[in-house]
Each structure stands twice: as structure tokens, then as C-alpha cells.
C-alpha atoms as a PDB file:
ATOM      1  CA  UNK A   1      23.185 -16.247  61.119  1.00  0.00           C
ATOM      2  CA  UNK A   2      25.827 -14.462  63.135  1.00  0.00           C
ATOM      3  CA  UNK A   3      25.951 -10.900  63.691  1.00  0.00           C
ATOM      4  CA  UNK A   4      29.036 -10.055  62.246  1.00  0.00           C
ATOM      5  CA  UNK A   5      28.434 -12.018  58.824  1.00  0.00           C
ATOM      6  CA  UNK A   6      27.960  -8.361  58.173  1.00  0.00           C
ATOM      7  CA  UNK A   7      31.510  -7.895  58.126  1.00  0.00           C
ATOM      8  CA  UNK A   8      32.008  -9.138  54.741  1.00  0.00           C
ATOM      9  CA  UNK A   9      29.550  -6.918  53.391  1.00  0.00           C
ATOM     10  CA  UNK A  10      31.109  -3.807  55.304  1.00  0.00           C
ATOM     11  CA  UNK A  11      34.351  -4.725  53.791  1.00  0.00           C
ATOM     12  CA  UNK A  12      33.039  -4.566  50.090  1.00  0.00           C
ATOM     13  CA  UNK A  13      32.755  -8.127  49.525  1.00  0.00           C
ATOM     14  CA  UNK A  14      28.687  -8.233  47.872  1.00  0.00           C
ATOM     15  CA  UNK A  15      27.429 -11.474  48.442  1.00  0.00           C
ATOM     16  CA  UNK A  16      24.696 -11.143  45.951  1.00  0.00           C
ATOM     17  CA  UNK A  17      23.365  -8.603  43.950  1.00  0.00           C
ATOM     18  CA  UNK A  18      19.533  -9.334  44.103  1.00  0.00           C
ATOM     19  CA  UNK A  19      18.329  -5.335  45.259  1.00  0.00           C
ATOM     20  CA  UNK A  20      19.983  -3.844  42.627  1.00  0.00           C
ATOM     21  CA  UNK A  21      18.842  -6.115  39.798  1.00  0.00           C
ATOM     22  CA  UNK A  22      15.642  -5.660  40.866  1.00  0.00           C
ATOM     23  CA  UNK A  23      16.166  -2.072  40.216  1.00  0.00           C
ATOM     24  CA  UNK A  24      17.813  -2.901  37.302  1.00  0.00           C
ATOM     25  CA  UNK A  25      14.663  -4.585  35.936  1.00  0.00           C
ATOM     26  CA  UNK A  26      12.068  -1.822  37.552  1.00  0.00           C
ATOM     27  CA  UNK A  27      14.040   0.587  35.518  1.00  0.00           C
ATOM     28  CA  UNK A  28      13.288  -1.689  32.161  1.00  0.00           C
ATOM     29  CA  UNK A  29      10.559  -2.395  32.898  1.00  0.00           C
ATOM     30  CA  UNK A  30       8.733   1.300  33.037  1.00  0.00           C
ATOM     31  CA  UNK A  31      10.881   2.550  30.050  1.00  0.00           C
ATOM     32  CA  UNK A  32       8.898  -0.137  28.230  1.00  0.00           C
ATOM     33  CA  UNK A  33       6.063   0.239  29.393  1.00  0.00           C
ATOM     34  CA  UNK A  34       5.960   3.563  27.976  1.00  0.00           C
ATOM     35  CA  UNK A  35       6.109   2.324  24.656  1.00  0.00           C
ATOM     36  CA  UNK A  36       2.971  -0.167  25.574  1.00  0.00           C
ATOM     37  CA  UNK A  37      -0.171   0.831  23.880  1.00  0.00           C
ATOM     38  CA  UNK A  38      -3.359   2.677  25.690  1.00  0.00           C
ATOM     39  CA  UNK A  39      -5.776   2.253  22.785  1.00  0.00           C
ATOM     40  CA  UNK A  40      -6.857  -1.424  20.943  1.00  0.00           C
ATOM     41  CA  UNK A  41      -8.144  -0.794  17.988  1.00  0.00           C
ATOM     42  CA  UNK A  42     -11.020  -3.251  16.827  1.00  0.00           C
ATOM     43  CA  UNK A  43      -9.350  -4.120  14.117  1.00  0.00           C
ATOM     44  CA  UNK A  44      -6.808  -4.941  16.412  1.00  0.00           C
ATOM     45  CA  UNK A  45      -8.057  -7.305  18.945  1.00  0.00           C
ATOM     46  CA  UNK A  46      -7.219 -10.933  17.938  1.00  0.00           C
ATOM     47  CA  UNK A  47      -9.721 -13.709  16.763  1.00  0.00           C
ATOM     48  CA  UNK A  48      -9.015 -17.296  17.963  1.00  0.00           C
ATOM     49  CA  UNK A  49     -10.927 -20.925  17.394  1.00  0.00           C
ATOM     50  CA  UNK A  50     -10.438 -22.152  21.041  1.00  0.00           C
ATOM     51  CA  UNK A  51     -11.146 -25.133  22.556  1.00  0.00           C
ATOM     52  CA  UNK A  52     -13.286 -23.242  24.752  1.00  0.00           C
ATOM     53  CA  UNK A  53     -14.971 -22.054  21.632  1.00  0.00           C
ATOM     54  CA  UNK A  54     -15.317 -18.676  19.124  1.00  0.00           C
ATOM     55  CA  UNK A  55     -13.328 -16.088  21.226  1.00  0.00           C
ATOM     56  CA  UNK A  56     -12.130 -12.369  20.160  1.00  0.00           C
ATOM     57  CA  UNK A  57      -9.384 -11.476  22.677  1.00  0.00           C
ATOM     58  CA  UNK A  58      -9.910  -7.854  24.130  1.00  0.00           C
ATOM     59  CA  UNK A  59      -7.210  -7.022  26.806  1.00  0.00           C
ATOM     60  CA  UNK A  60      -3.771  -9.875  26.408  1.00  0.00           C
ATOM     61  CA  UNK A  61      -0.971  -9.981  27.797  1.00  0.00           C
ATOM     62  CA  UNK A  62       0.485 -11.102  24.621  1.00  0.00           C
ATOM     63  CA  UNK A  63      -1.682  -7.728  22.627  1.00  0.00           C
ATOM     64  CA  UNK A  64       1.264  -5.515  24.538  1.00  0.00           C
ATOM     65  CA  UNK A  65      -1.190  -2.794  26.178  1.00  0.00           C
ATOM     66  CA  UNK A  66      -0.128  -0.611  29.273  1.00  0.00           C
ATOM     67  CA  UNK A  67      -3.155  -3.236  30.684  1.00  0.00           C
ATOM     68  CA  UNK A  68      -0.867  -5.355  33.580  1.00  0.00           C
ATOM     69  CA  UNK A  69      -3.369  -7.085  35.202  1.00  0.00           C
ATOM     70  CA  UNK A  70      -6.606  -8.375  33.601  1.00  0.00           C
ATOM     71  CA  UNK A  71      -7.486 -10.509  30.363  1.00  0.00           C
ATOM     72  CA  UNK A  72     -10.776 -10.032  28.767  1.00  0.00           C
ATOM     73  CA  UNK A  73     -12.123 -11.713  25.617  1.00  0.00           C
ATOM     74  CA  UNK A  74     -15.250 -11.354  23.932  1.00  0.00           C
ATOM     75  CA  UNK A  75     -17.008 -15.514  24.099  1.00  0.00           C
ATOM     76  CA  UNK A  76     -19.557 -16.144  21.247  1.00  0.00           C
ATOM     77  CA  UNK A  77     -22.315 -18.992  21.532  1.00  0.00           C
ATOM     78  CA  UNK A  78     -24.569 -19.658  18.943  1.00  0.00           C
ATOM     79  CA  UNK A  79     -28.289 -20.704  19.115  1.00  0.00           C
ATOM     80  CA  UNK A  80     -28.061 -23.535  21.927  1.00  0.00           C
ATOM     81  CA  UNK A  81     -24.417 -24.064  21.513  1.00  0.00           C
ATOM     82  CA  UNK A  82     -22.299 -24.892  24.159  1.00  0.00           C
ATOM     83  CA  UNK A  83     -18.740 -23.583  25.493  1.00  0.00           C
ATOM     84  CA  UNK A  84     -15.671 -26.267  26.225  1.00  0.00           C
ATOM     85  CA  UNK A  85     -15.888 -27.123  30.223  1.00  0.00           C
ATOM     86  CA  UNK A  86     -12.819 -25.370  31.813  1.00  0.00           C
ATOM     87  CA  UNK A  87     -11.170 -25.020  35.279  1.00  0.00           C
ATOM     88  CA  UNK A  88      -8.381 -22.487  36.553  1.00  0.00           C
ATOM     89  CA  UNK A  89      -7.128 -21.232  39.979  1.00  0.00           C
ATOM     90  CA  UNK A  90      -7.813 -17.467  39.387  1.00  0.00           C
ATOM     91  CA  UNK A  91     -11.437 -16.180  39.860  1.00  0.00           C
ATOM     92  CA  UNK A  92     -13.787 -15.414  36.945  1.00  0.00           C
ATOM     93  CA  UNK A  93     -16.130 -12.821  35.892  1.00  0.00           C
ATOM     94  CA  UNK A  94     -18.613 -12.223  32.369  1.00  0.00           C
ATOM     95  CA  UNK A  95     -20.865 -10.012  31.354  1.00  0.00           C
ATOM     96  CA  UNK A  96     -23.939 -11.025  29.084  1.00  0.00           C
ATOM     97  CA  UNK A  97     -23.611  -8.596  26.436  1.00  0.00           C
ATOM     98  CA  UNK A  98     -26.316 -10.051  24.532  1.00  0.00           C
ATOM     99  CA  UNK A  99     -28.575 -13.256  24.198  1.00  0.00           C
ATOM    100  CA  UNK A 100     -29.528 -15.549  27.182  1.00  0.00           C
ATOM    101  CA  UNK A 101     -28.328 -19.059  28.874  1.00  0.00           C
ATOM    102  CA  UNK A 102     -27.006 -20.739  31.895  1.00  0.00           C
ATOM    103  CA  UNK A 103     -23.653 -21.917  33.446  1.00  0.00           C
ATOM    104  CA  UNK A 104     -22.659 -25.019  34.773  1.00  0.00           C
ATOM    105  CA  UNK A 105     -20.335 -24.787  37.765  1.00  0.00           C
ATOM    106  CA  UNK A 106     -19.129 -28.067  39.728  1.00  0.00           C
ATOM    107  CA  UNK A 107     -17.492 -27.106  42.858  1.00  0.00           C
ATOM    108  CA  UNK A 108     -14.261 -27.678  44.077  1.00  0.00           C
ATOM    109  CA  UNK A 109     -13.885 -30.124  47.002  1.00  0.00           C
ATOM    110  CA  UNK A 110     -10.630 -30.685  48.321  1.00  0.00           C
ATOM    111  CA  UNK A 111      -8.879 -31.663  51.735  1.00  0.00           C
ATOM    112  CA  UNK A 112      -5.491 -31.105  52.645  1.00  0.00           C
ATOM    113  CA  UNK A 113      -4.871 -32.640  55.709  1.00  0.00           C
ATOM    114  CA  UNK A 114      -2.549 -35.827  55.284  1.00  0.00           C
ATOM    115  CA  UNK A 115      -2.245 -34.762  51.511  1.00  0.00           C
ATOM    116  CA  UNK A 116      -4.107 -32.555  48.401  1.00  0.00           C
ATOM    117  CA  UNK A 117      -7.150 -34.089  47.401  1.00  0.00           C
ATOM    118  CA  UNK A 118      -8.577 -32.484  44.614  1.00  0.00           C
ATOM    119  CA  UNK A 119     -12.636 -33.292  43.722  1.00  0.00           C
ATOM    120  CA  UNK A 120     -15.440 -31.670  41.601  1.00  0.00           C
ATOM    121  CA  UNK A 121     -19.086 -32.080  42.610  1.00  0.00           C
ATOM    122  CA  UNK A 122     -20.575 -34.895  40.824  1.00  0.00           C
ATOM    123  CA  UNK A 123     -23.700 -32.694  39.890  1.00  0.00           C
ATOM    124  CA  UNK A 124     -23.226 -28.944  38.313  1.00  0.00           C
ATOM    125  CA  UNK A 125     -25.574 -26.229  39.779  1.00  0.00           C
ATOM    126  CA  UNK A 126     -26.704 -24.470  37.467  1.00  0.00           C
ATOM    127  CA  UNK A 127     -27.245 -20.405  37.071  1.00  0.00           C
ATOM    128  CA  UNK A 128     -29.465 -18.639  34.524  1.00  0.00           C
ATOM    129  CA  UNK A 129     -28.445 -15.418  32.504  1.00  0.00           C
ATOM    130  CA  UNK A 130     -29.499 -13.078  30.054  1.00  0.00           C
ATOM    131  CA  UNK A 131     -28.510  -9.620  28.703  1.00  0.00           C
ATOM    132  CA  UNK A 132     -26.834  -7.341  31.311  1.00  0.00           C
ATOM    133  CA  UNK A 133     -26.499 -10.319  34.101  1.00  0.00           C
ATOM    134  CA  UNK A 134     -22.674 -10.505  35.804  1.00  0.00           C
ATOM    135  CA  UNK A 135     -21.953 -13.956  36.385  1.00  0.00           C
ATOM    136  CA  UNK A 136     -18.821 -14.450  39.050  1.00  0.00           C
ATOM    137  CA  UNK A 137     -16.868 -17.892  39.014  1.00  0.00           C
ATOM    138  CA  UNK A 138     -14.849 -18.819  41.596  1.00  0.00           C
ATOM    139  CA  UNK A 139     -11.328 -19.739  41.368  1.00  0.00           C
ATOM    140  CA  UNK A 140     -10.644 -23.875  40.566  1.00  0.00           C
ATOM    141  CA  UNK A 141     -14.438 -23.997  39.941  1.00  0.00           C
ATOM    142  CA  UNK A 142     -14.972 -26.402  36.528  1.00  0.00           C
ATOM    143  CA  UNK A 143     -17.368 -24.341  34.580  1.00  0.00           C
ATOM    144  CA  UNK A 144     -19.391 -24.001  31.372  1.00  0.00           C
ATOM    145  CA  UNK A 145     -21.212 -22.142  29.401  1.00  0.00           C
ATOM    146  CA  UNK A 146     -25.060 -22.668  27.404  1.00  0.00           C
ATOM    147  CA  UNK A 147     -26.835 -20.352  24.964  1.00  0.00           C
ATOM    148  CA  UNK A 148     -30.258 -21.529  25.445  1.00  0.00           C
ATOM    149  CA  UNK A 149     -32.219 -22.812  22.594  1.00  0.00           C
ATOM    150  CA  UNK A 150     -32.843 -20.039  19.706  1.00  0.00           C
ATOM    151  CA  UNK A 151     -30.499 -17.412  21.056  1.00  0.00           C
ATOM    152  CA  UNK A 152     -26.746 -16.007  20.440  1.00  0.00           C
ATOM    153  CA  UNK A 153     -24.959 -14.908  23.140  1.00  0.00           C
ATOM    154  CA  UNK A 154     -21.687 -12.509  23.251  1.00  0.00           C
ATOM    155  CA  UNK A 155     -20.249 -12.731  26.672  1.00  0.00           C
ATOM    156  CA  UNK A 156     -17.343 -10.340  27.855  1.00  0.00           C
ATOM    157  CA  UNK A 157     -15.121 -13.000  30.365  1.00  0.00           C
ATOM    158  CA  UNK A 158     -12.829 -10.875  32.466  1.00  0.00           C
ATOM    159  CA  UNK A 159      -9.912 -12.641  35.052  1.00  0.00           C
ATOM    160  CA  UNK A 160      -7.215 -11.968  36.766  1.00  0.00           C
ATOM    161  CA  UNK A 161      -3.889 -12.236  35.393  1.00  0.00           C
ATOM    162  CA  UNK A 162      -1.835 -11.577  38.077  1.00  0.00           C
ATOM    163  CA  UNK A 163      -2.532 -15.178  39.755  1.00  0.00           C
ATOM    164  CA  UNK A 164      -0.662 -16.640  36.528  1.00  0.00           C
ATOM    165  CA  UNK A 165       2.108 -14.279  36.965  1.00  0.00           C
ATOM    166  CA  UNK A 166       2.424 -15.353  40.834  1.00  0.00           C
ATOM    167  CA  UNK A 167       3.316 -18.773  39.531  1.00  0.00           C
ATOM    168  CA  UNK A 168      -0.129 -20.364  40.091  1.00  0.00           C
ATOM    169  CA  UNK A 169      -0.718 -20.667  35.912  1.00  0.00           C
ATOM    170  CA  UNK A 170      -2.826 -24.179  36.284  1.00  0.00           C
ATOM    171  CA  UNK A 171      -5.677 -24.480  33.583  1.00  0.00           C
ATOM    172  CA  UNK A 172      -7.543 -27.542  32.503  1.00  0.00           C
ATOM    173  CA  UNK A 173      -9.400 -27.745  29.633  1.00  0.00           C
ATOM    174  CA  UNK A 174     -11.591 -31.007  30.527  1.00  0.00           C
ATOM    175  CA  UNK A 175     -13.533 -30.681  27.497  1.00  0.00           C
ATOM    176  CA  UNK A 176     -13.499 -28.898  24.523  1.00  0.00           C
ATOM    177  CA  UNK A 177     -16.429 -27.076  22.705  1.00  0.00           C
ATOM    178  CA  UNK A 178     -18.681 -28.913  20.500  1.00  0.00           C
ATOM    179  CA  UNK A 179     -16.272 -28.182  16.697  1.00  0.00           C
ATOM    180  CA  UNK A 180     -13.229 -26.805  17.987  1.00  0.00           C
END
């Protein structure tokens, strides 16, 4: 582009407006965020039958908290019960609030030299938990979760929302949970 394409711009004549909408919108955006919540109530915090399985959502962006970055939701598993098998490209993280089991992760594989190739391991490895264990998923990783036999499990799964927002909002549910 030429130097003195400025000219227009010195005379008056905009050629786009794209700084000061984005001002525009920043402006918006924190008088509303005033009006967000800072306190969920129990009472408060959704309930849904997922296809991942019995879920109570904790931090949404749909709940309308000051909360901009994370969701969390509360996972229950009953006595040997298994989650739905799930992959997305933001990272994952649970807590074991209570109970014990294992995940199933299958790895990503993938090349990207003459064009995306997108593969899962054949065989899961496998990871054991129980009360007070953090378990850390990697992004794109297809993943599931076990209670083992003749114990119920709450698990607190926490991610990163901000990966959706970026425009990378890919989720596969490749199987549901066993009655959902």
C-alpha cells in the first residue's frame, strides 16, 4: 500500500470504522458486565440429562456470572456406570470429589503435512482415580469416564472457554452415556 493512501484519511474521508466500534462494544460490554452476577446460588445452578450423562452446571456462560473464562459442572456416575465418550479441542481438567474409577483417553494422532489427518489410538490408556485425584485431559483427546464397580462418583470437570470463543468450538460426542 502506498504511502500517501493516508491522504484520504487526513482529509476526513474514514475508510472504516473498526477502532471505534471496538470501543463502542468495550464500553457495552463492561456496563454489562456490571450487572453479571458474583454469587450462584445452589438453587441456582442448572440440572441437565446429557448425553455425556447426569450433569449439574456450576460456572456457564449461558448462567450470566461475571465468570468470562471457565465452565465447570458437577458429573455424577453411579455404581459402575459409565460417562458418554467425548472429544473437544480445549484442554480438560476434574476433580474427584467423591467415589473412585478410571478414564479412558485415546490419543490424538494427526499429520498435517500434504493435508489434516485426524486419528484416535485404537487402544485407550487407561488412568485410575479416587477421591481428591486431579485428572488433566488434553485438548482433542476422546475421553471417558468409569465409576468402578460399587461406588458413586461426583466429579467437578473444569475447561476452558475461551478456546470456543476464539472460534475453535469443535465437540464430538462419539457416544452417548448408557440412558441418556
Amino acid at each position: 500500500m502506498p504511502f500517501e493512501d493516508k491522504q484520504a484519511a487526513l482529509s476526513g474521508a474514514s475508510t472504516s470504522t473498526f477502532l471505534a466500534d471496538d470501543l463502542v462494544a468495550s464500553e457495552k460490554f463492561r456496563a454489562q458486565y456490571a450487572t453479571l452476577a458474583n454469587v450462584i446460588k445452589a438453587e441456582d445452578m442448572p440440572w441437565e440429562r446429557s448425553p455425556d450423562g447426569l450433569i449439574k452446571h456450576l460456572v456457564h456462560k449461558k448462567m450470566q456470572t461475571r465468570e468470562c473464562c471457565i465452565e465447570a459442572y458437577m458429573q455424577f456416575l453411579k455404581d459402575g456406570e459409565q460417562s458418554g465418550k467425548h472429544r473437544h479441542m480445549w484442554e480438560e481438567l476434574f476433580f474427584v470429589v467423591e467415589g473412585s474409577g478410571y478414564d479412558l483417553h485415546w490419543d490424538l494422532k494427526w499429520d498435517c503435512i500434504d493435508a489434516f489427518d485426524w486419528q484416535w489410538a485404537e487402544t485407550p490408556k487407561r488412568y485410575e482415580w479416587t477421591r481428591g485425584d486431579y485428572v488433566y485431559i488434553p485438548p482433542f483427546t476422546l475421553h471417558q469416564h468409569v465409576a468402578n464397580a460399587g461406588q458413586e462418583c461426583r466429579i467437578i470437570v473444569i475447561s476452558n472457554r475461551i478456546v470456543k470463543d476464539m472460534g475453535f468450538d469443535w465437540y464430538d460426542q462419539v457416544e452417548r452415556a448408557p440412558g441418556f
